[in-house]
PDB file of N, CA and C in Angstrom:
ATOM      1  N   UNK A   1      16.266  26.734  85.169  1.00  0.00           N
ATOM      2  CA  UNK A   1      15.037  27.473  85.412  1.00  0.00           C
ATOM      3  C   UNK A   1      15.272  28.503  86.517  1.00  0.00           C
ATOM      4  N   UNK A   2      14.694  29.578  86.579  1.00  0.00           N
ATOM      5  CA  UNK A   2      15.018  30.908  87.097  1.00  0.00           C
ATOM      6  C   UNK A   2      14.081  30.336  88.428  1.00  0.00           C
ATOM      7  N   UNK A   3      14.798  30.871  89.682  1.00  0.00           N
ATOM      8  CA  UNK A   3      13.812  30.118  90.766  1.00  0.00           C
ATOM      9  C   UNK A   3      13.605  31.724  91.780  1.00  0.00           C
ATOM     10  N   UNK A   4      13.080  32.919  91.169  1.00  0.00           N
ATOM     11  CA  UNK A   4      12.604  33.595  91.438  1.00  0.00           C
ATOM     12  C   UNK A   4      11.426  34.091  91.101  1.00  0.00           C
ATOM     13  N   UNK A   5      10.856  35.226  91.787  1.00  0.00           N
ATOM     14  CA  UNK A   5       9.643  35.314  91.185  1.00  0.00           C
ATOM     15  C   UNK A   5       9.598  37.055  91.416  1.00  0.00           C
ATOM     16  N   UNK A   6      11.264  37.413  91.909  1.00  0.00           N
ATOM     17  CA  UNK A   6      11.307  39.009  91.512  1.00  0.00           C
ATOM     18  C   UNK A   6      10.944  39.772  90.088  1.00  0.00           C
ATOM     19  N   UNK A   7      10.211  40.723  90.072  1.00  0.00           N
ATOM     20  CA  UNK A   7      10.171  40.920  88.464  1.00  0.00           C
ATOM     21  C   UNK A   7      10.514  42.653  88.253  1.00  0.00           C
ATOM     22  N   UNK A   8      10.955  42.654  86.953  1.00  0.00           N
ATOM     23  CA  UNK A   8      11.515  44.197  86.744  1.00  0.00           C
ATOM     24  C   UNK A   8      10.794  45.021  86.255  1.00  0.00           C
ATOM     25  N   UNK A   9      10.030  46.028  86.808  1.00  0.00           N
ATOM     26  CA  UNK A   9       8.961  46.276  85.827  1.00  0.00           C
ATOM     27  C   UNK A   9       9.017  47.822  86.246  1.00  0.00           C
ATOM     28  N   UNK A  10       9.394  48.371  85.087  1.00  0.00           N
ATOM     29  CA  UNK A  10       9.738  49.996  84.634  1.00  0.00           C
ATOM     30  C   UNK A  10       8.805  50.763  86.224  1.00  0.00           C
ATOM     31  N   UNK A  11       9.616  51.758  86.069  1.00  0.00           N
ATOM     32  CA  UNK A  11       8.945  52.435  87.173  1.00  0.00           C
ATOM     33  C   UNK A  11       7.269  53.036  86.913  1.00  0.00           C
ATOM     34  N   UNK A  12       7.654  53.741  85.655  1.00  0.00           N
ATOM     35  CA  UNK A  12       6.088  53.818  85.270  1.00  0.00           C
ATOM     36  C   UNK A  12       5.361  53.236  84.852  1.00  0.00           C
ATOM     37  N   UNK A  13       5.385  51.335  84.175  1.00  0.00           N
ATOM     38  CA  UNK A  13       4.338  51.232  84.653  1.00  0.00           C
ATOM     39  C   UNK A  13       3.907  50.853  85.590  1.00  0.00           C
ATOM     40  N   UNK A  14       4.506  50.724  86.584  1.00  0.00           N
ATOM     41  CA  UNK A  14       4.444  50.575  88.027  1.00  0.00           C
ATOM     42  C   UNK A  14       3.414  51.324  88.874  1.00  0.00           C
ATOM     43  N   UNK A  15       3.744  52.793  88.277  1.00  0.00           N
ATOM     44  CA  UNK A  15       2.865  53.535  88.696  1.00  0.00           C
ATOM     45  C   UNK A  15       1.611  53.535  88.423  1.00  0.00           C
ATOM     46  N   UNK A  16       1.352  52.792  86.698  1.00  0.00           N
ATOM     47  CA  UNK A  16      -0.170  52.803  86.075  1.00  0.00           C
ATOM     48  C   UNK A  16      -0.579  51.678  86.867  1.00  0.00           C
ATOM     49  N   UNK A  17       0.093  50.558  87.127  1.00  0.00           N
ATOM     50  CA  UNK A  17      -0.492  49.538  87.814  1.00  0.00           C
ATOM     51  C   UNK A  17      -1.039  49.926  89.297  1.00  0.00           C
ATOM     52  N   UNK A  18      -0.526  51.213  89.676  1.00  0.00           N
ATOM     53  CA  UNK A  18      -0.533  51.195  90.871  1.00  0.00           C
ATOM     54  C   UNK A  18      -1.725  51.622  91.432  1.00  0.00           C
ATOM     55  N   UNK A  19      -1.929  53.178  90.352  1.00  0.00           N
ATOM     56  CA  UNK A  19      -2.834  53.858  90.262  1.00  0.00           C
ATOM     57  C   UNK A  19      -4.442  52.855  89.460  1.00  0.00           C
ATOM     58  N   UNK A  20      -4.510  52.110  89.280  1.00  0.00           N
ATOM     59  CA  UNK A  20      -5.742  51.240  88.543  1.00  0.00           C
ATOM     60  C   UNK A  20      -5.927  50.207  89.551  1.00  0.00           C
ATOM     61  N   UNK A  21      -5.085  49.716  90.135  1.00  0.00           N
ATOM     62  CA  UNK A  21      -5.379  49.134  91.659  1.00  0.00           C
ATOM     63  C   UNK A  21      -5.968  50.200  92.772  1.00  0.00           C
ATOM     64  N   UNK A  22      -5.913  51.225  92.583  1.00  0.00           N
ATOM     65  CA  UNK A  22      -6.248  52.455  93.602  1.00  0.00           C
ATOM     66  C   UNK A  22      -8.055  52.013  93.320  1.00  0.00           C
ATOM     67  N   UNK A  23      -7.859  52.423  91.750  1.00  0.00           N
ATOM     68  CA  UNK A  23      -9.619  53.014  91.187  1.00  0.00           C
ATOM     69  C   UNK A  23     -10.167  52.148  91.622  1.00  0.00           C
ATOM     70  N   UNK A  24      -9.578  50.383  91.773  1.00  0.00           N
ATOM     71  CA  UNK A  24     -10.868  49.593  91.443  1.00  0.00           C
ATOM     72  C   UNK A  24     -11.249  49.092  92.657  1.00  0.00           C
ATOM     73  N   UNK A  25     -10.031  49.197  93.773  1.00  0.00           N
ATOM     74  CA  UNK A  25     -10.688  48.404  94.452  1.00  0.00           C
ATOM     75  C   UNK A  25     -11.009  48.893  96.127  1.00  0.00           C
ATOM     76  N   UNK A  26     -11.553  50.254  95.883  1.00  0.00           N
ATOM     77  CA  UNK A  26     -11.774  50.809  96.598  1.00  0.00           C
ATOM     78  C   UNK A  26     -13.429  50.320  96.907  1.00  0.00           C
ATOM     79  N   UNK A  27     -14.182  49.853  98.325  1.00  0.00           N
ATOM     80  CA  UNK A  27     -14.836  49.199  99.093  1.00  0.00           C
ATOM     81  C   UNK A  27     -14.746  47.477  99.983  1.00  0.00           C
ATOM     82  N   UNK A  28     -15.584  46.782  99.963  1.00  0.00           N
ATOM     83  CA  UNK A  28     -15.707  46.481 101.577  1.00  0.00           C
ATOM     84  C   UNK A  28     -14.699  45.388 101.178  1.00  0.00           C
ATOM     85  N   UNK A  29     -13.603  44.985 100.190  1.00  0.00           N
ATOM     86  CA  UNK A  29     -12.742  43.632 100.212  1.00  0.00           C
ATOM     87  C   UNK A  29     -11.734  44.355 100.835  1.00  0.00           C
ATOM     88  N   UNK A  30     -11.425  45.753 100.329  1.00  0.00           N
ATOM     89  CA  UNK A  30      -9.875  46.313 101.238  1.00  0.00           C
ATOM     90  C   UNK A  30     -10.073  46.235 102.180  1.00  0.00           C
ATOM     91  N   UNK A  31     -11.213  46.836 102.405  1.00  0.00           N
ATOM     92  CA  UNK A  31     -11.775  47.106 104.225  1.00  0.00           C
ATOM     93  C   UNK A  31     -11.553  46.015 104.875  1.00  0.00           C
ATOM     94  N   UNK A  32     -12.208  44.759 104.335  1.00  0.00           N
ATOM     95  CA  UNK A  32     -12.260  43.332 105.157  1.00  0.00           C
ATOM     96  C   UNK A  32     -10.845  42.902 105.274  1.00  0.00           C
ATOM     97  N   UNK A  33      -9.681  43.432 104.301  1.00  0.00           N
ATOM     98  CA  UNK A  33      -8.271  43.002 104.537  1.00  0.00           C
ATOM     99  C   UNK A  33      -7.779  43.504 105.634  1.00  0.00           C
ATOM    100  N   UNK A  34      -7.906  44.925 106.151  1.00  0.00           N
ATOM    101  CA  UNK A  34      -7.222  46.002 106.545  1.00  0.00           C
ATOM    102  C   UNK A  34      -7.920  45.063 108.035  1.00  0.00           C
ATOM    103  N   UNK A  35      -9.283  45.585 108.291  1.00  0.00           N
ATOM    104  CA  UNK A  35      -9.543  44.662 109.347  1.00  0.00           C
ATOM    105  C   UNK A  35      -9.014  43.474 110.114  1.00  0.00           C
ATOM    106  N   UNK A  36      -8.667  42.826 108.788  1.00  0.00           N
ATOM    107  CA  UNK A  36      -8.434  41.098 109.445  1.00  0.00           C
ATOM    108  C   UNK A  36      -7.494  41.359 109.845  1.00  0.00           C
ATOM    109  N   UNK A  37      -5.908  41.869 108.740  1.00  0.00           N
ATOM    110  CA  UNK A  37      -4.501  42.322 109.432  1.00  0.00           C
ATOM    111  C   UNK A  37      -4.776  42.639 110.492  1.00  0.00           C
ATOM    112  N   UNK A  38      -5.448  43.826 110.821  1.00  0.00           N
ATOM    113  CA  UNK A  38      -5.331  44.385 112.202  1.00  0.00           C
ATOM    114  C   UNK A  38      -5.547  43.231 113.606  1.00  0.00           C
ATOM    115  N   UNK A  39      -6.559  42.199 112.804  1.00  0.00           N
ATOM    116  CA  UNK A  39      -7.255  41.829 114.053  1.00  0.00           C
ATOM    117  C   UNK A  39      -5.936  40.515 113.917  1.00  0.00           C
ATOM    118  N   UNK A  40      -5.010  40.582 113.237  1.00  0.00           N
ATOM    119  CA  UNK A  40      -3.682  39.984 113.325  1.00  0.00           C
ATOM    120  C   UNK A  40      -2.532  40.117 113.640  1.00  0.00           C
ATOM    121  N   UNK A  41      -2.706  41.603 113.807  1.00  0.00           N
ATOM    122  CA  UNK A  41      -1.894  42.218 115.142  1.00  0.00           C
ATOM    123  C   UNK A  41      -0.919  42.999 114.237  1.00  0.00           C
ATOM    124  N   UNK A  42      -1.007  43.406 112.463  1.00  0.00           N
ATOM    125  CA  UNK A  42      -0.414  43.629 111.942  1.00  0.00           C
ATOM    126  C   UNK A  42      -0.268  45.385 112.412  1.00  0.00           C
ATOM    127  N   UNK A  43       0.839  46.357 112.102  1.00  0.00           N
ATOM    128  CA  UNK A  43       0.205  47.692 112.381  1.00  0.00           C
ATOM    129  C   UNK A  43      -0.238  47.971 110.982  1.00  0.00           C
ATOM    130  N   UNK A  44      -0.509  49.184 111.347  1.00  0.00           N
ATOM    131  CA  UNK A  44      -0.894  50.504 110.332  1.00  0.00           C
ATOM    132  C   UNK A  44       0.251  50.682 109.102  1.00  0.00           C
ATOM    133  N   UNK A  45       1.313  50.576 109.529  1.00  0.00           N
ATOM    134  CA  UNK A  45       2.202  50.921 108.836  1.00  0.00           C
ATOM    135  C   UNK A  45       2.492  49.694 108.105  1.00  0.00           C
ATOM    136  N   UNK A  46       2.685  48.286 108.425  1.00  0.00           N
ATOM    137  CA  UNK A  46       2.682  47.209 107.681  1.00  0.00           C
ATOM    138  C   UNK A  46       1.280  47.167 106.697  1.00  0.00           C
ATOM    139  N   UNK A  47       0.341  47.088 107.216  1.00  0.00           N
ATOM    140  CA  UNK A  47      -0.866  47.229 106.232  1.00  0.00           C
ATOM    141  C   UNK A  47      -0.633  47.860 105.464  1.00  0.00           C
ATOM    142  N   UNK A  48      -0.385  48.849 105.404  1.00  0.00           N
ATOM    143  CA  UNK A  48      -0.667  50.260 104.109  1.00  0.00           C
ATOM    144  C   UNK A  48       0.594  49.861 103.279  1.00  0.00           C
ATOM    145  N   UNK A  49       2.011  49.121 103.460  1.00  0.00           N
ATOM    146  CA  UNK A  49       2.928  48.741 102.928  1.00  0.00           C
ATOM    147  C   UNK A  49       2.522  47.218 102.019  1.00  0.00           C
ATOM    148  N   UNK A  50       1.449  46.625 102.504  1.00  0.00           N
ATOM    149  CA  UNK A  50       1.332  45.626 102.058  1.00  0.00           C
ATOM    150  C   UNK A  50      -0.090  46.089 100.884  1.00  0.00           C
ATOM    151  N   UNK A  51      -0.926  46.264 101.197  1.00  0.00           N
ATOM    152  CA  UNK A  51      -2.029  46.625 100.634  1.00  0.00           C
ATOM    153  C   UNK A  51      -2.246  47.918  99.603  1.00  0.00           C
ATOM    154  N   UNK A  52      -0.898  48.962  99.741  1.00  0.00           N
ATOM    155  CA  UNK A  52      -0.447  49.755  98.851  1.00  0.00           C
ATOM    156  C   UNK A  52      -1.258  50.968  98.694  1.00  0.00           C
ATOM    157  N   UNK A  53      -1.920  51.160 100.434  1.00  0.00           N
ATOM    158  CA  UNK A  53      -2.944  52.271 100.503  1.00  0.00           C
ATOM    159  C   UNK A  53      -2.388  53.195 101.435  1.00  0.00           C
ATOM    160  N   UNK A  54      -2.626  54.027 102.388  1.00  0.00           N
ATOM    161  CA  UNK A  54      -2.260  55.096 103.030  1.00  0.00           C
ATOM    162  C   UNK A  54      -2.326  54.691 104.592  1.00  0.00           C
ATOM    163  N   UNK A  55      -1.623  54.814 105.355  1.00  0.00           N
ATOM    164  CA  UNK A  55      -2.225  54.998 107.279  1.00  0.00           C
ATOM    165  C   UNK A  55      -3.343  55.264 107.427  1.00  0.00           C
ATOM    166  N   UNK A  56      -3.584  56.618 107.041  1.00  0.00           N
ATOM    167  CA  UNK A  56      -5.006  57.261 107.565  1.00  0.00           C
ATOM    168  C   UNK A  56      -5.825  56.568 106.838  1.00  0.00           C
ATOM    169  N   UNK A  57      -6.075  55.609 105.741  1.00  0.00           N
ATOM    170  CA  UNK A  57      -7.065  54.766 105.232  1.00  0.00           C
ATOM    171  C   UNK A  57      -7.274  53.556 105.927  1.00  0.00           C
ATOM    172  N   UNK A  58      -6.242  53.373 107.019  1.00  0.00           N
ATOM    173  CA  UNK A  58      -6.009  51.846 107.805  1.00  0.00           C
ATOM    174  C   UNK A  58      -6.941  52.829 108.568  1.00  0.00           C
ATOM    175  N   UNK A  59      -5.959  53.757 109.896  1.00  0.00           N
ATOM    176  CA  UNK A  59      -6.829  54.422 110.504  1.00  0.00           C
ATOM    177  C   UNK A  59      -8.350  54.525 110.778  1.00  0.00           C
ATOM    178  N   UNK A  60      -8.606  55.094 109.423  1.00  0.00           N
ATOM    179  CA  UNK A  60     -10.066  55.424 109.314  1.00  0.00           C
ATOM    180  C   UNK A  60     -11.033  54.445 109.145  1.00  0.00           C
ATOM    181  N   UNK A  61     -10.646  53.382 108.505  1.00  0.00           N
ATOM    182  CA  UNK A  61     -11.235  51.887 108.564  1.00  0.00           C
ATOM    183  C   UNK A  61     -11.397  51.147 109.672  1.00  0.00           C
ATOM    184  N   UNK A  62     -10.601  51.396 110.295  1.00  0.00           N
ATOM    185  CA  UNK A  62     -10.547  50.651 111.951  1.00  0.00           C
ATOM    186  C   UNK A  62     -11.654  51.408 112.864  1.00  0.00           C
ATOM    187  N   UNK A  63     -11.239  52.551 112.637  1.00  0.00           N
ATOM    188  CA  UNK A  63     -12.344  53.938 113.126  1.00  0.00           C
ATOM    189  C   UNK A  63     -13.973  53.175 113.048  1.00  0.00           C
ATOM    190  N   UNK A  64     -14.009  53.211 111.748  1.00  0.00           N
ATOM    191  CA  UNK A  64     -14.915  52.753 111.115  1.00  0.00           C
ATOM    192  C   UNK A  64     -16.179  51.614 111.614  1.00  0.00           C
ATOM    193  N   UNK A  65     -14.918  50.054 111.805  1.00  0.00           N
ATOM    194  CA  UNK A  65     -15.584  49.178 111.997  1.00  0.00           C
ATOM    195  C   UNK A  65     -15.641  48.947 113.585  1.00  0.00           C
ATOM    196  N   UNK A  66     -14.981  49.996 114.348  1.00  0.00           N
ATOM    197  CA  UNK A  66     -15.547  50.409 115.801  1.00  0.00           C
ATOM    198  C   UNK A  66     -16.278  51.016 116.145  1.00  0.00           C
ATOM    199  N   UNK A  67     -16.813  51.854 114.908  1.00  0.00           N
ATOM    200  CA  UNK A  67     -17.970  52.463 115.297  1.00  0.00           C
ATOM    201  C   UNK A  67     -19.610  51.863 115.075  1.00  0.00           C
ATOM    202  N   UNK A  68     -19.376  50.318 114.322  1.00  0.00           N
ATOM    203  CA  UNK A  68     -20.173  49.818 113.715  1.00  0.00           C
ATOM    204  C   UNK A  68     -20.980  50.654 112.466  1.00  0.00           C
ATOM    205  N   UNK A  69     -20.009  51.270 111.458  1.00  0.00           N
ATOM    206  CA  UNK A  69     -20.701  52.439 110.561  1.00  0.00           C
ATOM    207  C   UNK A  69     -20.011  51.757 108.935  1.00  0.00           C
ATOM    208  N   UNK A  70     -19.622  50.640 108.846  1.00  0.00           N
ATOM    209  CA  UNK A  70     -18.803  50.560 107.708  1.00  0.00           C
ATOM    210  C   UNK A  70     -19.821  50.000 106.809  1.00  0.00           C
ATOM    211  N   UNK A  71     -20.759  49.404 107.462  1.00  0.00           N
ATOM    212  CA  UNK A  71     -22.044  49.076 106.670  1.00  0.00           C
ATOM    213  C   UNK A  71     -22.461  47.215 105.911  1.00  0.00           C
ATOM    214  N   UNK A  72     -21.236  46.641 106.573  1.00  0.00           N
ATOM    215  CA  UNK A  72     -21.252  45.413 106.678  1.00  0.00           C
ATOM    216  C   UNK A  72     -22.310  44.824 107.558  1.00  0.00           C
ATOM    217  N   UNK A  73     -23.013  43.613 106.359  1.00  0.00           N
ATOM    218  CA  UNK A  73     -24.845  43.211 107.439  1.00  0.00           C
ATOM    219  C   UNK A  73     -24.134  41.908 107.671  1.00  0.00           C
ATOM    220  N   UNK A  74     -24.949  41.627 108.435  1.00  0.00           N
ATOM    221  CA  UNK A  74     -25.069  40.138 108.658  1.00  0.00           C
ATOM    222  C   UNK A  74     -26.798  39.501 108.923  1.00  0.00           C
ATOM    223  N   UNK A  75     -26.290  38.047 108.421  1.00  0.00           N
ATOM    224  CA  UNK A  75     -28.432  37.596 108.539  1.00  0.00           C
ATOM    225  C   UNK A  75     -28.569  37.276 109.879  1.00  0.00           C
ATOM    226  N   UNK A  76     -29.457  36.664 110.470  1.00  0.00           N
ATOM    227  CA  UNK A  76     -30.467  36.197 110.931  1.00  0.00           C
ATOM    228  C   UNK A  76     -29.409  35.939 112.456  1.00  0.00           C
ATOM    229  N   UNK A  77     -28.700  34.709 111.830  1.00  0.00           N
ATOM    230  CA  UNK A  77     -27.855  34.476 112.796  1.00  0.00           C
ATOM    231  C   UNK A  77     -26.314  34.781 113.044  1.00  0.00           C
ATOM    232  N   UNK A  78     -26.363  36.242 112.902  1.00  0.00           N
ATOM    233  CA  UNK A  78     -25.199  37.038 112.584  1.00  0.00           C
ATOM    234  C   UNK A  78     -23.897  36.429 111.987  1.00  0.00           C
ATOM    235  N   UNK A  79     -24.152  35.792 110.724  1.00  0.00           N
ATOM    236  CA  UNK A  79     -22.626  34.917 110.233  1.00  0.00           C
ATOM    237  C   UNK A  79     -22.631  36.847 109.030  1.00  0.00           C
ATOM    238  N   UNK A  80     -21.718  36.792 108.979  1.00  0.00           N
ATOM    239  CA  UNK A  80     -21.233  37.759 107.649  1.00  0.00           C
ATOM    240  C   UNK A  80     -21.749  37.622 106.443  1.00  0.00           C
ATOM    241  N   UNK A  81     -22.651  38.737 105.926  1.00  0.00           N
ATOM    242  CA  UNK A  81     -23.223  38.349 104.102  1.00  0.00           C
ATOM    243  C   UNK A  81     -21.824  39.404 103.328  1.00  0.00           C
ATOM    244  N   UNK A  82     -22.007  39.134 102.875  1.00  0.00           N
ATOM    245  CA  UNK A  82     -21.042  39.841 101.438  1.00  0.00           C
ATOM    246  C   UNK A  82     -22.099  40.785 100.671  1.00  0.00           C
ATOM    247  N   UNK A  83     -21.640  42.094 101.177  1.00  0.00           N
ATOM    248  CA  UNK A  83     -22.513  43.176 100.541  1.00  0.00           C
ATOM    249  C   UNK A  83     -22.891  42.759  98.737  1.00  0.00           C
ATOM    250  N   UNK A  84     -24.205  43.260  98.598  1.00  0.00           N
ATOM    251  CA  UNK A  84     -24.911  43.713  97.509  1.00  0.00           C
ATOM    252  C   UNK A  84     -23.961  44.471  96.804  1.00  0.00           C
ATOM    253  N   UNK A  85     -23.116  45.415  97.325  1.00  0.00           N
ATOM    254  CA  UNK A  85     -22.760  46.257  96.407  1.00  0.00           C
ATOM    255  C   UNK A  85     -21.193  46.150  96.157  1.00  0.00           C
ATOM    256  N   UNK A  86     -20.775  45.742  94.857  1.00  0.00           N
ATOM    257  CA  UNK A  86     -19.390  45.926  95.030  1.00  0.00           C
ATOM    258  C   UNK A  86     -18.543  47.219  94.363  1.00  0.00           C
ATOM    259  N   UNK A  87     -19.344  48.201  93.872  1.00  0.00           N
ATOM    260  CA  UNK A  87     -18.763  49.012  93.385  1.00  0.00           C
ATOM    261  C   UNK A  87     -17.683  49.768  94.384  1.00  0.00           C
ATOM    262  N   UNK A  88     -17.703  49.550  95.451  1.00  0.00           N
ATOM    263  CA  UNK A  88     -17.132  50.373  96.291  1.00  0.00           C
ATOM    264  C   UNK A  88     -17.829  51.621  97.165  1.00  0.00           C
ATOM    265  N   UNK A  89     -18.885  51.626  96.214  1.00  0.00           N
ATOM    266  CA  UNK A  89     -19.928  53.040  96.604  1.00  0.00           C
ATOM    267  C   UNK A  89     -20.115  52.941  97.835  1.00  0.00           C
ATOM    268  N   UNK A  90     -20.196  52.083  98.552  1.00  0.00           N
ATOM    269  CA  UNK A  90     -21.639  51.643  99.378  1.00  0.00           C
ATOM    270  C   UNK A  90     -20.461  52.073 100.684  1.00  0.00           C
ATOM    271  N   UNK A  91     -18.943  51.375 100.466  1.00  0.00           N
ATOM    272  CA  UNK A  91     -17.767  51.903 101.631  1.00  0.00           C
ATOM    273  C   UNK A  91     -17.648  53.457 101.533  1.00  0.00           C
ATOM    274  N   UNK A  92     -17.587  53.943 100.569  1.00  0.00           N
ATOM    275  CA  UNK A  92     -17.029  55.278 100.236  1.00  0.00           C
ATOM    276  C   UNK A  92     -18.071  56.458 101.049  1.00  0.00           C
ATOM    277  N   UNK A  93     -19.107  55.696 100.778  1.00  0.00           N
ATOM    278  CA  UNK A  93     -20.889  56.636 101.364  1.00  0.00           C
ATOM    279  C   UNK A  93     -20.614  56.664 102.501  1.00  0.00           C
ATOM    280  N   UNK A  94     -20.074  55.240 103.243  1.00  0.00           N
ATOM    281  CA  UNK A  94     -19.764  55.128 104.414  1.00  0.00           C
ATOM    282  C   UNK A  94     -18.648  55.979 105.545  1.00  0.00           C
ATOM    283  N   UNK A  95     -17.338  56.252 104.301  1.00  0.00           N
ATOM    284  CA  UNK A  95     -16.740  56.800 104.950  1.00  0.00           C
ATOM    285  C   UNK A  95     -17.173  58.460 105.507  1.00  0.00           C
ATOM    286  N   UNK A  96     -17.816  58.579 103.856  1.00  0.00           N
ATOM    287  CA  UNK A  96     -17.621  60.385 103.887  1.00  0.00           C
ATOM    288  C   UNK A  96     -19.019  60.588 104.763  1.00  0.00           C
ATOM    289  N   UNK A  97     -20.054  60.037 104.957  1.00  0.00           N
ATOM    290  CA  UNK A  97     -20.872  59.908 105.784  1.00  0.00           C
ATOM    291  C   UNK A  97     -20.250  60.126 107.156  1.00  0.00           C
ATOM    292  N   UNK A  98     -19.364  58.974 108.168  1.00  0.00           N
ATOM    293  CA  UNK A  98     -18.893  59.263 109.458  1.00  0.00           C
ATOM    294  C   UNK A  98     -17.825  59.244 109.201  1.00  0.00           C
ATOM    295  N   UNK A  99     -16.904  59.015 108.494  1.00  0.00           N
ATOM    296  CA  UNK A  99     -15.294  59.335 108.072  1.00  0.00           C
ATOM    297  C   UNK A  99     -14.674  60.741 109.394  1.00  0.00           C
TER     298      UNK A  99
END
């Protein structure tokens, strides 16, 4: 039995995979990744290597949730809700709003 879990997978579709991971999952789950890394002491440059997004998207996210503008609520007794919206819209409004 093969005791890897490297896999070979053509460059292009590599790229379609890459690019359809871009479309979908743009709002507040990347955000909440990029965050946590950070608040794990990961840099900018490891994030965006791991998560397969850009610096200035780490950057601007960090920006973001220091400015208290990323649009993440919390109830009553400030524990974290999980936005209403998952289309992504609701981060994206956010960015280009104070981005």
């Amino acid at each position: 039995m093969l005791n890897s879990t490297c896999l070979g997978i053509p460059a292009e579709e590599q790229a379609q995979m890459l690019a359809a991971l871009r479309r979908a999952r743009y709002g507040y789950l990347l955000a909440l990744h990029m965050v946590l890394l950070c608040a794990a002491g990961r840099t900018p440059t490891d994030i965006a290597a791991v998560l397969f997004c850009s610096r200035s998207s780490v950057y601007r996210t960090v920006r973001t949730y220091r400015e208290g503008t990323l649009g993440w609520k919390h109830d009553d007794q400030r524990r974290f809700v999980s936005p209403v919206c998952t289309t992504g819209l609701c981060m994206v409004d956010s960015l280009v709003r104070y981005g």
